[in-house]
N, C-alpha and C. Protein backbone atom coordinates (compact mmCIF):
# COMPACT_ATOMS: atom_id res chain seq x y z
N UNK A 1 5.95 -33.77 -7.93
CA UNK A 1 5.39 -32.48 -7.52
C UNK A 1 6.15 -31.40 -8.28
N UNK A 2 5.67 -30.20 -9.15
CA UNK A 2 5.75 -29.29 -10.01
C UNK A 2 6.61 -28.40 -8.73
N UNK A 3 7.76 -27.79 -9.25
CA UNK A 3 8.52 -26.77 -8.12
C UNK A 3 7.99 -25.98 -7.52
N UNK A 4 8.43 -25.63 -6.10
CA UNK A 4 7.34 -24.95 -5.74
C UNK A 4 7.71 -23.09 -6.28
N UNK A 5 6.14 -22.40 -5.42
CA UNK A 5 6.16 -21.06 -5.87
C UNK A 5 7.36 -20.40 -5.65
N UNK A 6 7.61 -19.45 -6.33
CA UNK A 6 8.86 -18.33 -6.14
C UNK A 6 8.47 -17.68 -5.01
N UNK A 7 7.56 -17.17 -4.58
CA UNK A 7 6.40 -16.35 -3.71
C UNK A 7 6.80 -16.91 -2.61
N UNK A 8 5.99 -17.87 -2.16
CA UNK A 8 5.66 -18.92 -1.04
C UNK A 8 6.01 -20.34 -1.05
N UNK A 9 6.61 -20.91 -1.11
CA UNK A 9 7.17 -22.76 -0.74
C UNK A 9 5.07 -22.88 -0.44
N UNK A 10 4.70 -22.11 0.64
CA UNK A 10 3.43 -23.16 1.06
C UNK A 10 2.10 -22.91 -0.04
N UNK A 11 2.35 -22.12 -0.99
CA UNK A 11 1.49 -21.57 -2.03
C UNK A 11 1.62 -21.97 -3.12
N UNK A 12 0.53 -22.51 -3.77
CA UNK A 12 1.02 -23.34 -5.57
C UNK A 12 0.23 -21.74 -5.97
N UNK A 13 0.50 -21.41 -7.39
CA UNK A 13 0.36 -21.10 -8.63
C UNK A 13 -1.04 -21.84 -9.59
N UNK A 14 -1.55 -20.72 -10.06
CA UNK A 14 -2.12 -21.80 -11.22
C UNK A 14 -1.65 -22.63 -12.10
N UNK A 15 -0.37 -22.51 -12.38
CA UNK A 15 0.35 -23.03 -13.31
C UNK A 15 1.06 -24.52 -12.44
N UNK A 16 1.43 -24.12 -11.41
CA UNK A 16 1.36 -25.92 -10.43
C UNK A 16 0.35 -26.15 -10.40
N UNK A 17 -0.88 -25.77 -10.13
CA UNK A 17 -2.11 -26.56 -9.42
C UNK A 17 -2.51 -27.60 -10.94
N UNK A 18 -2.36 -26.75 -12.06
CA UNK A 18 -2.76 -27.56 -13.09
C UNK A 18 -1.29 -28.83 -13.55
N UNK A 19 -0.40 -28.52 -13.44
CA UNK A 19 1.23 -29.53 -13.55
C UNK A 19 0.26 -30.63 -12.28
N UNK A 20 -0.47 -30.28 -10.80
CA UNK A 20 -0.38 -31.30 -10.05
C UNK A 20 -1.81 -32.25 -10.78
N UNK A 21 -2.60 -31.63 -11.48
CA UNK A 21 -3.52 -31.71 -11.75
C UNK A 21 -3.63 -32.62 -13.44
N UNK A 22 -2.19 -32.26 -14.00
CA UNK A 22 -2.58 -33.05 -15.03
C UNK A 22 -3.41 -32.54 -16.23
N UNK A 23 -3.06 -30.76 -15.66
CA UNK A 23 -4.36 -30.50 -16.77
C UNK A 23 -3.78 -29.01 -17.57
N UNK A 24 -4.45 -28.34 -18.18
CA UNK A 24 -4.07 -26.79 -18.62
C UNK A 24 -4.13 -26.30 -17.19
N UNK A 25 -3.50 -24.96 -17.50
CA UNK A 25 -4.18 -23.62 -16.54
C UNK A 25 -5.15 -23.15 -17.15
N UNK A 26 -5.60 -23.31 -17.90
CA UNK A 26 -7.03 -22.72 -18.89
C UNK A 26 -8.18 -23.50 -17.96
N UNK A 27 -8.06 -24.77 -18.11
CA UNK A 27 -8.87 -25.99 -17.54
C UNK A 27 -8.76 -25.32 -15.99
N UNK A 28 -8.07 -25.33 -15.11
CA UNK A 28 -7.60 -25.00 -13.12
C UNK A 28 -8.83 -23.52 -13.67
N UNK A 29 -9.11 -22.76 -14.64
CA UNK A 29 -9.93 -21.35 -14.20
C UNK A 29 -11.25 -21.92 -14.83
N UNK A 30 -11.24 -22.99 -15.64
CA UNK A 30 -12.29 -23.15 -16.10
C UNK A 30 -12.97 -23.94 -14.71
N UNK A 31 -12.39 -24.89 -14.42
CA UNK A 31 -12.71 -25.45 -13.18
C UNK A 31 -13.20 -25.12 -11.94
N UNK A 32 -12.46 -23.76 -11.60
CA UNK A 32 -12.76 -22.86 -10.36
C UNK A 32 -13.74 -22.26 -10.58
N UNK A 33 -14.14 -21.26 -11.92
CA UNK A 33 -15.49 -20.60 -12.19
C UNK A 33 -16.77 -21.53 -12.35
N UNK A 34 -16.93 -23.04 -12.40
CA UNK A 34 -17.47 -23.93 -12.74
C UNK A 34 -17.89 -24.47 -11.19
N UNK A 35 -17.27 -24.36 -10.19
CA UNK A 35 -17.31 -24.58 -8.77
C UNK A 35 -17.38 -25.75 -8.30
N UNK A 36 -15.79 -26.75 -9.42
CA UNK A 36 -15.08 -27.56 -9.55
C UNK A 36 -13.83 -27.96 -8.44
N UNK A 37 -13.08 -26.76 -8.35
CA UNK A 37 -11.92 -26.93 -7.64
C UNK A 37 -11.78 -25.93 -5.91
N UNK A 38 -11.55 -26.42 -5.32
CA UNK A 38 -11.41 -25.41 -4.58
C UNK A 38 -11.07 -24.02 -4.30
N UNK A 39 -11.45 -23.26 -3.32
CA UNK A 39 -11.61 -21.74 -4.13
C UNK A 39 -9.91 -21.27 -3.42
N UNK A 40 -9.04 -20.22 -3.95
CA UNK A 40 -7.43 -19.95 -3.87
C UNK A 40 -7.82 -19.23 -2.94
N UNK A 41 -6.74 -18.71 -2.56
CA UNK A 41 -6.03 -17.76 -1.69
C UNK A 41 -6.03 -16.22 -2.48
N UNK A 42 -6.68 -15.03 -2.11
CA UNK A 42 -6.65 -14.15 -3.17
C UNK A 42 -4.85 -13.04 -2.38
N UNK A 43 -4.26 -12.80 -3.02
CA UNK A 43 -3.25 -12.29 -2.83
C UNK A 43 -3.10 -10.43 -3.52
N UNK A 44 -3.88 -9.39 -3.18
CA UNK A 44 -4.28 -8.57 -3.94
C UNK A 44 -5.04 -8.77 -4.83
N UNK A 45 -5.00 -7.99 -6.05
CA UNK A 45 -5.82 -8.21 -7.60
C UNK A 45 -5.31 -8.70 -8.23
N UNK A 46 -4.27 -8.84 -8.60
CA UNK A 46 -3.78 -10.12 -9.69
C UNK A 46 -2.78 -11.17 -9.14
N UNK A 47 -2.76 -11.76 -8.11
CA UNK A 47 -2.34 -12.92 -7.50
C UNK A 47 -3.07 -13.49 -7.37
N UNK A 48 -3.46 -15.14 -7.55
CA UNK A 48 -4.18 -15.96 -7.08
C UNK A 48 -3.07 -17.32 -6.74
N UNK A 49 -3.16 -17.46 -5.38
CA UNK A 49 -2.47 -18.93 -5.28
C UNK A 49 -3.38 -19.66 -4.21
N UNK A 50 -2.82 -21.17 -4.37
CA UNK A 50 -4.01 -22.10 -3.77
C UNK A 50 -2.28 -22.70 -2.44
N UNK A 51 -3.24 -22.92 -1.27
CA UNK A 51 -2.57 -23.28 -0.52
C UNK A 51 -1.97 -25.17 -1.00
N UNK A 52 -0.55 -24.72 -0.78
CA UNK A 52 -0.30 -26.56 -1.17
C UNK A 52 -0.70 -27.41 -0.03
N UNK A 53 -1.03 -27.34 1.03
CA UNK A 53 -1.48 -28.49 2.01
C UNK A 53 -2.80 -28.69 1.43
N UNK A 54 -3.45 -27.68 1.54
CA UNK A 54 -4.97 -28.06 0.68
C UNK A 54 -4.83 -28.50 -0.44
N UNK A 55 -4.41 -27.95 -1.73
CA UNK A 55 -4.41 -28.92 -2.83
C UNK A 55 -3.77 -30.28 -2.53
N UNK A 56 -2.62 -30.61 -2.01
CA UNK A 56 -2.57 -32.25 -2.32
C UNK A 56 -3.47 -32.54 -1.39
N UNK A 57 -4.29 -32.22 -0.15
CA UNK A 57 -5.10 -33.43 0.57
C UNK A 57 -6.37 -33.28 -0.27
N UNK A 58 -7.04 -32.25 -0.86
CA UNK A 58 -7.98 -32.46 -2.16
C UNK A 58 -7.61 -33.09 -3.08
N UNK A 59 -6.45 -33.50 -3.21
CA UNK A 59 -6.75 -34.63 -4.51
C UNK A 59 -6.15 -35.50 -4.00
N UNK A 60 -5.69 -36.01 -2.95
CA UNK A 60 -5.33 -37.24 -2.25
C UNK A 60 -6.72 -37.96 -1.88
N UNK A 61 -7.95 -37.01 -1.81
CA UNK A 61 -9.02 -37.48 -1.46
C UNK A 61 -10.14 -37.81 -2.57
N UNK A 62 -9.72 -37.37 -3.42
CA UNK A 62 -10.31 -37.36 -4.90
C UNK A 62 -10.96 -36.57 -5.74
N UNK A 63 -10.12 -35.37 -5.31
CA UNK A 63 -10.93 -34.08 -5.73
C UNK A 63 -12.51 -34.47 -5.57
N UNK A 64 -12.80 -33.89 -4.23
CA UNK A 64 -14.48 -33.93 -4.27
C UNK A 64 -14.67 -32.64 -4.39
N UNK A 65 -15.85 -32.16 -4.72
CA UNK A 65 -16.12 -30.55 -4.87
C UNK A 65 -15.86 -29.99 -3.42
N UNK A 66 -15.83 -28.33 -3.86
CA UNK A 66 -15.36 -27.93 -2.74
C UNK A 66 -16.16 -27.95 -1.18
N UNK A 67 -17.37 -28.38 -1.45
CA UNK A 67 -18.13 -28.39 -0.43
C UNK A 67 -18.15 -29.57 0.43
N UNK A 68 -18.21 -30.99 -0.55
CA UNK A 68 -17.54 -31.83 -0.13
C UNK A 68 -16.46 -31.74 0.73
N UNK A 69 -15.08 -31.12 0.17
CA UNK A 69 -14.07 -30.99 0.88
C UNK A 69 -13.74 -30.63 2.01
N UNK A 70 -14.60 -29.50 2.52
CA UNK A 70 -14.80 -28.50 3.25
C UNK A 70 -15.59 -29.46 4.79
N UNK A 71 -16.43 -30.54 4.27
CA UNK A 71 -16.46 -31.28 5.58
C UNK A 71 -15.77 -32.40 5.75
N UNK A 72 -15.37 -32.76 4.73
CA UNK A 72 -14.07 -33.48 4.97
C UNK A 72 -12.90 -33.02 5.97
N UNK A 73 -12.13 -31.37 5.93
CA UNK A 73 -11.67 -30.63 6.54
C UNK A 73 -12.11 -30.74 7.95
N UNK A 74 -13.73 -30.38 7.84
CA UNK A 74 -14.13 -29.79 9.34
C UNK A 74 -14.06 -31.58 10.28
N UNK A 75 -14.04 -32.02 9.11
CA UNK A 75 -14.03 -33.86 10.35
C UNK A 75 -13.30 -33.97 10.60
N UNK A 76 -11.85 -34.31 9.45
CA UNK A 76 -10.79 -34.40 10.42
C UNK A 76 -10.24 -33.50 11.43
N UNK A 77 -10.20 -31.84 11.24
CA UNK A 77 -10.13 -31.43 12.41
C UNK A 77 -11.04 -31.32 13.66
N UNK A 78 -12.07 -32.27 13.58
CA UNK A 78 -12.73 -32.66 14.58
C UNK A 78 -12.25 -33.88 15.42
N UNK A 79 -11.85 -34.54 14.25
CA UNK A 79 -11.21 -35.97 15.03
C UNK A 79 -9.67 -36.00 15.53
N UNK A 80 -8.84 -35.01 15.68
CA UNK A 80 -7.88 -34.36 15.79
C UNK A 80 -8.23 -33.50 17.30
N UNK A 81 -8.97 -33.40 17.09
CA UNK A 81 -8.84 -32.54 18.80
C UNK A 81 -9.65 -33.62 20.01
């Protein structure tokens, strides 16, 4: 796992999400505008960070698109309560 943010311990960076990812940060924006990766955390106008609990259980699960993901989310916290 790429160090975490200076910012936030619970917040990756584009620059981790792509280190967790294996890929550019060019690729993590090409990906997100493409409606590839899950959508960040907006932090003002020029911050963008992605929560780290969400990124590793999206790709622990196999990066499915984000919509995918999103009931993935809503099940297990269904099966959780």
């Amino acid at each position: 796992m790429p160090p975490t943010s200076a910012n936030r311990p619970d917040e990756m960076t584009a620059t981790e999400v792509a280190a967790s990812l294996k890929i550019s940060e060019r690729a993590v924006y090409k990906m997100l505008k493409e409606g590839r990766l899950i959508p960040p955390l907006r932090r003002g106008t020029k911050q963008t960070r992605w929560s780290r609990e969400s990124v590793t259980d999206w790709i622990r699960f196999g990066c499915p698109s984000p919509e995918g993901f999103e009931v993935i989310v809503k099940d297990m916290e269904a099966a959780t309560k």
